[in-house]
Structure formats: structure tokens, C-alpha cells
N, C-alpha and C. Protein backbone atom coordinates (compact mmCIF):
# COMPACT_ATOMS: atom_id res chain seq x y z
N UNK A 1 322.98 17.64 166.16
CA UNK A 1 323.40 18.59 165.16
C UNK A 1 324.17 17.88 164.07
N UNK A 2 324.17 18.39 162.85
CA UNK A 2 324.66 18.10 161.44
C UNK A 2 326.07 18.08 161.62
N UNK A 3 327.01 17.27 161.29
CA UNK A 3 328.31 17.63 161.20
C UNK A 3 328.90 18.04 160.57
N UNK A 4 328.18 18.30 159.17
CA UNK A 4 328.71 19.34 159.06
C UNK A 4 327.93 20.74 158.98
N UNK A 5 327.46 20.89 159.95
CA UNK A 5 326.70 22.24 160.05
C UNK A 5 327.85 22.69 161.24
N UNK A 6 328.23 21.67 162.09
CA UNK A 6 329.20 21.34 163.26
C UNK A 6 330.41 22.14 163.38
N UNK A 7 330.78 21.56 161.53
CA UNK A 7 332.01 22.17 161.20
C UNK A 7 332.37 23.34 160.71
N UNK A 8 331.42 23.52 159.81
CA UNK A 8 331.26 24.87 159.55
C UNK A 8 330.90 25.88 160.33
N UNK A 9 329.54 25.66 161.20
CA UNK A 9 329.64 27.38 162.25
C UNK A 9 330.10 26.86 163.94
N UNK A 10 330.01 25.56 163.71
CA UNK A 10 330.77 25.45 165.50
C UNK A 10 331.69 25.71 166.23
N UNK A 11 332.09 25.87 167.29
CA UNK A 11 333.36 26.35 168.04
C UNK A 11 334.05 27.51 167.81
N UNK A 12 333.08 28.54 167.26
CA UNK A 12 333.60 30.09 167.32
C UNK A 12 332.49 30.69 166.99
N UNK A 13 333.19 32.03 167.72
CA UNK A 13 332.12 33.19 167.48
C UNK A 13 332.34 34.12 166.32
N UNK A 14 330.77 33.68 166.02
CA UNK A 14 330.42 34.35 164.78
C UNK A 14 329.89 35.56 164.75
N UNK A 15 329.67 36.54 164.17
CA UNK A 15 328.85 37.89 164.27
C UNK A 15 327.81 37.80 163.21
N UNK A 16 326.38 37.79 163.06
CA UNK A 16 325.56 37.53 162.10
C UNK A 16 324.69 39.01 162.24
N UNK A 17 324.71 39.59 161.08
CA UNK A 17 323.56 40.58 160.72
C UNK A 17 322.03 39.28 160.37
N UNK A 18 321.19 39.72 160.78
CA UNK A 18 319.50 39.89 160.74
C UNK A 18 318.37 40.44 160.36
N UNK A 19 317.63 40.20 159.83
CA UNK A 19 316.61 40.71 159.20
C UNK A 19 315.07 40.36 159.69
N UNK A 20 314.36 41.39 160.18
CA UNK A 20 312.98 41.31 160.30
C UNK A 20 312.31 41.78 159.36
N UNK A 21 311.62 41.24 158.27
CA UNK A 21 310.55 41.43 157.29
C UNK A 21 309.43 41.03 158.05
N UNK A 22 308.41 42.42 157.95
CA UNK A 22 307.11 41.84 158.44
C UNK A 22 306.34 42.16 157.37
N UNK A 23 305.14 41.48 157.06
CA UNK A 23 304.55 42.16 155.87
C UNK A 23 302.68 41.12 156.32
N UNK A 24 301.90 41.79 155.99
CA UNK A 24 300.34 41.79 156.55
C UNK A 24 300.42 40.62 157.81
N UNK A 25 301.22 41.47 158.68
CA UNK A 25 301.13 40.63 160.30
C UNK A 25 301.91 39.08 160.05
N UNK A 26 302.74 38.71 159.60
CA UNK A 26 303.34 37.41 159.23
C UNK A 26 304.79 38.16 158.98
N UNK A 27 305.47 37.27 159.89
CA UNK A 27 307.22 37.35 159.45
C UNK A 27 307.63 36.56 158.73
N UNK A 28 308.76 37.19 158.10
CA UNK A 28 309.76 36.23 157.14
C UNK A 28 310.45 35.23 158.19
N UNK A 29 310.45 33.65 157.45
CA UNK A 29 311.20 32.68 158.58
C UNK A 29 311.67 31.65 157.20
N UNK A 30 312.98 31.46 158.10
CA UNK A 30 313.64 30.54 157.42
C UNK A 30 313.64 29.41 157.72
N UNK A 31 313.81 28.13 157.45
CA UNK A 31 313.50 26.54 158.02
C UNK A 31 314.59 26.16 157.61
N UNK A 32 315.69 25.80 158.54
CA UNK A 32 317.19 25.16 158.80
C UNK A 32 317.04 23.66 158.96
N UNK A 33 317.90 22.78 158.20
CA UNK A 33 317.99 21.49 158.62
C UNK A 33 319.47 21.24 159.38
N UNK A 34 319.07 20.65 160.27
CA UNK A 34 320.66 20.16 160.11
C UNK A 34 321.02 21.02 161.72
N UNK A 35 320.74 22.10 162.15
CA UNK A 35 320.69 22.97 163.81
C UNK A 35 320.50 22.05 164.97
N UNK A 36 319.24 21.55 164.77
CA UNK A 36 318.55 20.64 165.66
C UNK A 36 318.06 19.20 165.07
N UNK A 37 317.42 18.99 166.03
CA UNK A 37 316.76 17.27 165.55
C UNK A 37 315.46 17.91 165.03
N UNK A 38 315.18 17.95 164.02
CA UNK A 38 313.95 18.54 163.02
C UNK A 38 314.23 19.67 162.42
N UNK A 39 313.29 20.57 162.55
CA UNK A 39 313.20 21.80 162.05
C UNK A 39 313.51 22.90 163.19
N UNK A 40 313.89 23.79 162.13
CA UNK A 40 314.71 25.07 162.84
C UNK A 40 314.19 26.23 162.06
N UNK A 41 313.37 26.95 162.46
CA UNK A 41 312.80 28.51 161.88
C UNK A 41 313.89 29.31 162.63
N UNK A 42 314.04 29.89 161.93
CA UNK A 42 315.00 31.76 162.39
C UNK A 42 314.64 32.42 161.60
N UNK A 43 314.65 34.01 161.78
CA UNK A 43 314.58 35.39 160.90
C UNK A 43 315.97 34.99 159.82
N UNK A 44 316.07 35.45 158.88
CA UNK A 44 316.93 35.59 157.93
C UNK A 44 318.41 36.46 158.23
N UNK A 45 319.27 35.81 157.82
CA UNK A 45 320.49 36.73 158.30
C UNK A 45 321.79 35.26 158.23
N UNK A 46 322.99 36.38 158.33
CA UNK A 46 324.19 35.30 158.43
C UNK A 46 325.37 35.86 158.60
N UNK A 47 326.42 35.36 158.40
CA UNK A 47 327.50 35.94 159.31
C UNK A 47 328.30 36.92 158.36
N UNK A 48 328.89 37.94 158.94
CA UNK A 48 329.53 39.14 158.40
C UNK A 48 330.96 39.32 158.01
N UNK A 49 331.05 39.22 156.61
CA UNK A 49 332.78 38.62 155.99
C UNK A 49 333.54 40.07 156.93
N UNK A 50 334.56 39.57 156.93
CA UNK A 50 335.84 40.76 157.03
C UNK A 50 335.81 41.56 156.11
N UNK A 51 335.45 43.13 156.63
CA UNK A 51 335.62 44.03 155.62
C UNK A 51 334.43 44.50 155.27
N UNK A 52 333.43 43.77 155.43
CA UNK A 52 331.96 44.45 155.30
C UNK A 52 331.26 44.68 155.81
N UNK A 53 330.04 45.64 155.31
CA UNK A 53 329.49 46.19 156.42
C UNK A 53 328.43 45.24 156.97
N UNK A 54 327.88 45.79 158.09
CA UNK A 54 326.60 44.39 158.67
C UNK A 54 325.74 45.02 157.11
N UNK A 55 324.84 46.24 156.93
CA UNK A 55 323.97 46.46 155.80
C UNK A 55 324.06 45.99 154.71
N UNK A 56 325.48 45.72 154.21
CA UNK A 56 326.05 44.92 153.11
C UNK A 56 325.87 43.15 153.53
N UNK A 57 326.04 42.73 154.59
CA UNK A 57 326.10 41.79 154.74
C UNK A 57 324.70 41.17 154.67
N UNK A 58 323.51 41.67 155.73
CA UNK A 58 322.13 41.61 155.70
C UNK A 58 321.82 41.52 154.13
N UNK A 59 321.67 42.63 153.42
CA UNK A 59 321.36 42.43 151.95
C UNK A 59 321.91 41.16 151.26
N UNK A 60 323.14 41.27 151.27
CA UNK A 60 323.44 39.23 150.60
C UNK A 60 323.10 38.33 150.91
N UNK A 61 322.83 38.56 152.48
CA UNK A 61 322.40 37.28 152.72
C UNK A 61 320.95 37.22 153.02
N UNK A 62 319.92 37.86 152.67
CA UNK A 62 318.76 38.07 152.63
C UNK A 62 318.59 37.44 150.86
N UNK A 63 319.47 37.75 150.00
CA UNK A 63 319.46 38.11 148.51
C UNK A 63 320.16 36.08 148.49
N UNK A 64 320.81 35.96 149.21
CA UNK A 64 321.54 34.73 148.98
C UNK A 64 320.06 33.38 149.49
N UNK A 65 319.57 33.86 150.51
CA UNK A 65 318.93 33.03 151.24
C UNK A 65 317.28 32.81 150.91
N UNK A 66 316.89 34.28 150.32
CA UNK A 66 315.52 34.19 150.12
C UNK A 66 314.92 34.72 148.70
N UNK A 67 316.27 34.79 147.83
CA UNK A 67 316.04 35.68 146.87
C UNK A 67 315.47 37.46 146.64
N UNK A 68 314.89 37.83 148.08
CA UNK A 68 314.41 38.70 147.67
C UNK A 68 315.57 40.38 148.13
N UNK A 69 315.44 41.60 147.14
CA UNK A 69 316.31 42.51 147.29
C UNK A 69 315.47 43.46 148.40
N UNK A 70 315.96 43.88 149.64
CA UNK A 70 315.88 44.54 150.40
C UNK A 70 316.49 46.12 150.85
N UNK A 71 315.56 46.62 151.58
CA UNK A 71 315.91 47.85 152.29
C UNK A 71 316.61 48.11 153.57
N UNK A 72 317.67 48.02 154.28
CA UNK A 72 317.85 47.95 155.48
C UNK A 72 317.61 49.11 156.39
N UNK A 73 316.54 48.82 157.26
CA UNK A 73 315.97 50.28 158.02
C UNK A 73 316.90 50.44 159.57
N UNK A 74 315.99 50.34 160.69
CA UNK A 74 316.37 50.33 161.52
C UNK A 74 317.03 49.86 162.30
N UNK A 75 317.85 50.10 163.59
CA UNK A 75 318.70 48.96 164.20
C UNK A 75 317.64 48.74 164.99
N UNK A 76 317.21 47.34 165.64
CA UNK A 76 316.09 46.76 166.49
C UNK A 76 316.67 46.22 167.67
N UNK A 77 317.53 45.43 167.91
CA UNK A 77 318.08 44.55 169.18
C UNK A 77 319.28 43.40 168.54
N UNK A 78 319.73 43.24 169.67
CA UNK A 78 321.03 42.28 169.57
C UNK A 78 320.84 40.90 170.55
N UNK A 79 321.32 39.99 169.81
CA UNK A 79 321.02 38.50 170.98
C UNK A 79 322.38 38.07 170.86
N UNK A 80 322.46 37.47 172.05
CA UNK A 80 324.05 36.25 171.91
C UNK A 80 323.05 34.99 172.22
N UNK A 81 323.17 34.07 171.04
CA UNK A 81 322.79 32.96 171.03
C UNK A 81 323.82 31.95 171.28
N UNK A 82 323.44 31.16 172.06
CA UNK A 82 324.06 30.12 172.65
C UNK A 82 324.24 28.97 172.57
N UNK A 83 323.94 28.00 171.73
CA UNK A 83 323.60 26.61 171.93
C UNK A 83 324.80 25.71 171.56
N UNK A 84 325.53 25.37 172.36
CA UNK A 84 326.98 24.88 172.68
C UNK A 84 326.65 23.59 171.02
N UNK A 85 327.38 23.71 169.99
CA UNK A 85 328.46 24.34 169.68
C UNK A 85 328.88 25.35 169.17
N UNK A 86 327.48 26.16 168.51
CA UNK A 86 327.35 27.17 168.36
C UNK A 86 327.00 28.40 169.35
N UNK A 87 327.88 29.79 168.91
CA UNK A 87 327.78 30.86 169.52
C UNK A 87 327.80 31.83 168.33
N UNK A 88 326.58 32.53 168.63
CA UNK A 88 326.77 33.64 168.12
C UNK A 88 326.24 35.22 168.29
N UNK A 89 326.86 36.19 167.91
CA UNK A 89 326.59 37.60 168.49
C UNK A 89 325.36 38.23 167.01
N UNK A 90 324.09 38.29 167.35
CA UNK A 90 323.04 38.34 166.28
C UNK A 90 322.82 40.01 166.30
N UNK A 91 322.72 40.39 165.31
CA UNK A 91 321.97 41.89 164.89
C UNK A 91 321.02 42.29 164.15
N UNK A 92 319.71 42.92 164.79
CA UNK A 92 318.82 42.48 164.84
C UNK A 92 318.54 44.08 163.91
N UNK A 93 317.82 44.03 162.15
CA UNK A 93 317.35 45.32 161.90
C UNK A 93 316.02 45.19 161.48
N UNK A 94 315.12 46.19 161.12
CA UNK A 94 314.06 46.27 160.18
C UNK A 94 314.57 46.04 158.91
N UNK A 95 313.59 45.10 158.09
CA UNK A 95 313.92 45.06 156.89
C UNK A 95 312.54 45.22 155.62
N UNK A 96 313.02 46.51 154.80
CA UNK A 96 311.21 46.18 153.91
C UNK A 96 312.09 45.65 152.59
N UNK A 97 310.79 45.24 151.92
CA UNK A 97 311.56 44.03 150.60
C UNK A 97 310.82 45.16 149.71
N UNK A 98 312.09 45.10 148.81
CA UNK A 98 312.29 45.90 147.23
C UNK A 98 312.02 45.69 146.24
N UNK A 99 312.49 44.20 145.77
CA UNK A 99 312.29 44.03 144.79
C UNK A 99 312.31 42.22 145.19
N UNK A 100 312.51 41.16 144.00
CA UNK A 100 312.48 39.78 143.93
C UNK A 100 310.90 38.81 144.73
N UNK A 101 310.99 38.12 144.11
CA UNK A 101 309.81 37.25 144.45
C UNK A 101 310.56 36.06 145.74
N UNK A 102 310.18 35.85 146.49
CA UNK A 102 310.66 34.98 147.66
C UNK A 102 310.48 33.33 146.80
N UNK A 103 312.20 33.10 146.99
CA UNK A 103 311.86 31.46 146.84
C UNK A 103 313.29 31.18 147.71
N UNK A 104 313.57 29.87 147.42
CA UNK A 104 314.46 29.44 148.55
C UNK A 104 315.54 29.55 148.02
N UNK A 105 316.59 30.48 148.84
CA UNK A 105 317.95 30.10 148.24
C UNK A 105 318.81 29.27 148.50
N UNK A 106 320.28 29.71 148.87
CA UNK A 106 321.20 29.17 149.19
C UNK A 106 322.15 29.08 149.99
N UNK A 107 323.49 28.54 150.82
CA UNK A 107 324.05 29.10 151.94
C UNK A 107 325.13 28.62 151.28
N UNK A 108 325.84 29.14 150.49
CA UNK A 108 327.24 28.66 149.59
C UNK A 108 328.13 28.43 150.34
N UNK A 109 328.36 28.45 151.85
CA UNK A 109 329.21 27.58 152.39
C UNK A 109 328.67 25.97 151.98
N UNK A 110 327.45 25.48 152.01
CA UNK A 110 327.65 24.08 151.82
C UNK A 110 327.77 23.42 150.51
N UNK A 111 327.38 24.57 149.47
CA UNK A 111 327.80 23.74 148.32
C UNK A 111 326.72 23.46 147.64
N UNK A 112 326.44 22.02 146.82
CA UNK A 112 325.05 20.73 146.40
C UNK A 112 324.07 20.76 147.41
N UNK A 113 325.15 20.36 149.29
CA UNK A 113 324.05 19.94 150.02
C UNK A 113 323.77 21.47 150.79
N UNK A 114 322.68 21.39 150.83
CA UNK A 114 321.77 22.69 150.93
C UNK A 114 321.20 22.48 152.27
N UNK A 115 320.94 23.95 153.44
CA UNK A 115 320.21 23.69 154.62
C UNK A 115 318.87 24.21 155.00
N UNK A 116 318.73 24.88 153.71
CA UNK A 116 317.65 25.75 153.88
C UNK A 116 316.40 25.20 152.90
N UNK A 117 315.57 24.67 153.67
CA UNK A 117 314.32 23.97 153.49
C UNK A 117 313.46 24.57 152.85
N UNK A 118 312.83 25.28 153.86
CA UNK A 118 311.87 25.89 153.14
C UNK A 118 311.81 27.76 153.86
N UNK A 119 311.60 28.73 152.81
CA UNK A 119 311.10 29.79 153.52
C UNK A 119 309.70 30.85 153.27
N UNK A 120 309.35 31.11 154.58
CA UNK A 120 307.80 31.65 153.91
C UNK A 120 307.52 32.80 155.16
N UNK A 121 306.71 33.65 155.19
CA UNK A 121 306.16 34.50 155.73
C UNK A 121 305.09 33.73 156.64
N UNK A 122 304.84 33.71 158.03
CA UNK A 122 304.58 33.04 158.75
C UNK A 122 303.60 33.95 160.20
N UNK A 123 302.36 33.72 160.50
CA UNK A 123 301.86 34.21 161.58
C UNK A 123 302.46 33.71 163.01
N UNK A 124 301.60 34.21 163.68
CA UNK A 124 302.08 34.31 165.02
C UNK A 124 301.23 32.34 165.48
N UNK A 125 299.96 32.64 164.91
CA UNK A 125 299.26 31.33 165.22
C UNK A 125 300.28 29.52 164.36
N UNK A 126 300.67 30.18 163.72
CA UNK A 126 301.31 29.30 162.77
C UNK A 126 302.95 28.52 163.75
N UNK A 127 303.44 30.04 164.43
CA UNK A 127 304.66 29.58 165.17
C UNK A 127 304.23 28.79 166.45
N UNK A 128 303.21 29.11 166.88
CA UNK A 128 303.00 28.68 167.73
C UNK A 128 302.90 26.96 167.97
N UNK A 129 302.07 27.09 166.68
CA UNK A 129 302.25 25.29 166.24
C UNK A 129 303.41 24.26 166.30
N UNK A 130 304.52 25.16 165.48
CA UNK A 130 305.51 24.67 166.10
C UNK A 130 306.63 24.67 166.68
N UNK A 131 306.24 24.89 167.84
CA UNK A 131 307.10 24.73 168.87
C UNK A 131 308.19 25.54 169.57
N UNK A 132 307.96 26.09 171.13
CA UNK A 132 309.37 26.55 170.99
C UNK A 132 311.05 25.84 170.66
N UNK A 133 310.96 24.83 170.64
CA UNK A 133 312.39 23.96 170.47
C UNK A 133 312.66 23.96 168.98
N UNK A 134 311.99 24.57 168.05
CA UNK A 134 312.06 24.24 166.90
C UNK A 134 311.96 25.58 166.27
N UNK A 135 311.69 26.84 167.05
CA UNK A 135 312.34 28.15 166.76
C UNK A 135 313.27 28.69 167.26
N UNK A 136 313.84 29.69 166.56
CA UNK A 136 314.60 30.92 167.04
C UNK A 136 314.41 31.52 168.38
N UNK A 137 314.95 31.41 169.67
CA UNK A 137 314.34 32.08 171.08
C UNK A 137 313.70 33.66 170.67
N UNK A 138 314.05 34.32 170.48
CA UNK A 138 314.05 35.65 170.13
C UNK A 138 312.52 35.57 169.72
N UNK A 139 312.09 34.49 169.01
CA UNK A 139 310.47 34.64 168.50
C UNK A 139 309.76 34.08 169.56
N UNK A 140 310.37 33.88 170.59
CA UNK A 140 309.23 33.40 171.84
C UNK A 140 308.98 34.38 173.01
N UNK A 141 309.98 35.77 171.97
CA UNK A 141 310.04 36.90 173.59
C UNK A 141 308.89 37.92 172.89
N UNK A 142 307.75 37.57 171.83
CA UNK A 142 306.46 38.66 171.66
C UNK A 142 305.41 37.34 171.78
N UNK A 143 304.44 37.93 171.42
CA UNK A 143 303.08 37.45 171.71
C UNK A 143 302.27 37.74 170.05
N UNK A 144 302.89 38.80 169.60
CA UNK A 144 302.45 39.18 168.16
C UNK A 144 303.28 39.28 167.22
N UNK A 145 303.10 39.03 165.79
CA UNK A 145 303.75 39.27 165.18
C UNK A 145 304.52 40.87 165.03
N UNK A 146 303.77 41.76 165.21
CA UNK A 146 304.02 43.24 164.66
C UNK A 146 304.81 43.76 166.18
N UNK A 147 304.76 42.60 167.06
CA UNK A 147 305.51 43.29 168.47
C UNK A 147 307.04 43.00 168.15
N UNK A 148 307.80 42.33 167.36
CA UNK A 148 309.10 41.81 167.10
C UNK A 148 309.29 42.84 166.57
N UNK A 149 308.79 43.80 165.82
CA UNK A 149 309.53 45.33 164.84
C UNK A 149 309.77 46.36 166.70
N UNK A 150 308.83 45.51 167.56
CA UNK A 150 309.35 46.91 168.81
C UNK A 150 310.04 46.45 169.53
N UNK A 151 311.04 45.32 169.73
CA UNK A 151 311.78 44.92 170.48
C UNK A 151 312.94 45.95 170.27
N UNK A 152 313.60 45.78 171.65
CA UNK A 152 314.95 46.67 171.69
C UNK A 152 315.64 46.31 172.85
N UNK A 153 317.02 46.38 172.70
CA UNK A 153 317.50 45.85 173.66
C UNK A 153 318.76 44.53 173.47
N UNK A 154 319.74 44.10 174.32
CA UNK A 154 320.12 43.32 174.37
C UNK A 154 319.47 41.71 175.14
N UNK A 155 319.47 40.43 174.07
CA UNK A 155 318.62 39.32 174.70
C UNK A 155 319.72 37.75 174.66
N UNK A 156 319.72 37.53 175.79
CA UNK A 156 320.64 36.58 175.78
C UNK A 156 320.20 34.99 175.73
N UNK A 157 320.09 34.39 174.84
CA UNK A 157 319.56 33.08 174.51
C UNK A 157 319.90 31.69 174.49
């Protein structure tokens, strides 16, 4: 892991709102550097300032991360992700996109150096390629893309 990815979300628990965009059978995925040794896909989402709401939070950081302006629908499922040095408590909603064209944003905790690679709308055949060690757990508990909008439940990762 990045040190400073280390420093910034390691050794506490964080609370992160989430976003599932599905759109013609392909999810929205983000590509993290700096998590693991390579690449790191996750759903879109990030952690929730003091004082705001998760819906408020989801929207900025959907708006911060992928450029695009969103709808926040349903509540879907919750994960506690685990991966020592990071912990975090994830919230999991439907999300349909409003307005903006998808390009890559930003995570203004780091500043110049930037962690977010690349992001794109992605099939089920496509994740598969690469790898579970190099996704989000949560995308290894369907088989389809359009089965992640029916998850429910608490998932511990």
C-alpha cells in the first residue's frame, strides 16, 4: 500500500457513502492506485464529512470523482471492509446519472498527486478479467451485472 494512501485513510474507521450506477448491463468502476500492488476497481463513493448527510456526501463524491451529477435512489446494502490498514463501514445506494459526461476526477485529499486512474462503466465479462484481488469484494458476491442493484443485506469483507 501507498503511504500515503496509508496516511490518509489508514488506522481508523471511516464511514463511506456508495454508489451503484448501472447503465446497459455495465457498472460504474473506479481504478485506485496506490490500495494494492496494481489496480484497484471499486463502485464510486467516499467518506462522509461531519455534518453531512450520506446523500449529500454520495453526490460530491460521485461529482468529485467522476464528474458526473446524480440521483440518489435506494438504500441497497452495507459492507465493513477490512483490509488492515484500512477499515471501513461502506453504504451501499442506487444511483441514476443526471446530468455531466463521465471523465476522471479527483480525491482533493491528495492534492497534484492524484489516485484515481481511470473510470469507466464496465461488464461483468470485463471484471472478470481482472481479477478478484484487484476488485472491490462486494463485486465478487453476483454473477451479473444487473444482480448488484438486488443485493441487500449486511457483507463483511
Amino acid at each position: 500500500m501507498d503511504q500515503l494512501v496509508q496516511q490518509t485513510y489508514g488506522n481508523h474507521l471511516r464511514v463511506r457513502a456508495c454508489g451503484v450506477c448501472v447503465e446497459n448491463n455495465q457498472v460504474l468502476l473506479i481504478n485506485h492506485s496506490g490500495l494494492v500492488e496494481g489496480d484497484f476497481w471499486s463502485l464510486p463513493g467516499g467518506g462522509v464529512e461531519f455534518g453531512e448527510t450520506i446523500q449529500d456526501c454520495l453526490k460530491r463524491e460521485f461529482f468529485e470523482e467522476t464528474e458526473l451529477v446524480i440521483e440518489v435512489c435506494d438504500f441497497l446494502f452495507a459492507c465493513e471492509f477490512i483490509h488492515r490498514p484500512l477499515h471501513a463501514i461502506e453504504l451501499y445506494f442506487g444511483v441514476k446519472r443526471v446530468a455531466g459526461t463521465l471523465a476522471i476526477g479527483n480525491d482533493p485529499e491528495f492534492g497534484k498527486r492524484q489516485i484515481i486512474k481511470q473510470v469507466t462503466f464496465m461488464g461483468r465479462s470485463e471484471m472478470d478479467r481482472i481479477g478478484e484481488d484487484h476488485l472491490h469484494g462486494i463485486l465478487s458476491k453476483t454473477e451479473k451485472v444487473e444482480q448488484i442493484m438486488g443485493l441487500r443485506g449486511y457483507f463483511k469483507l
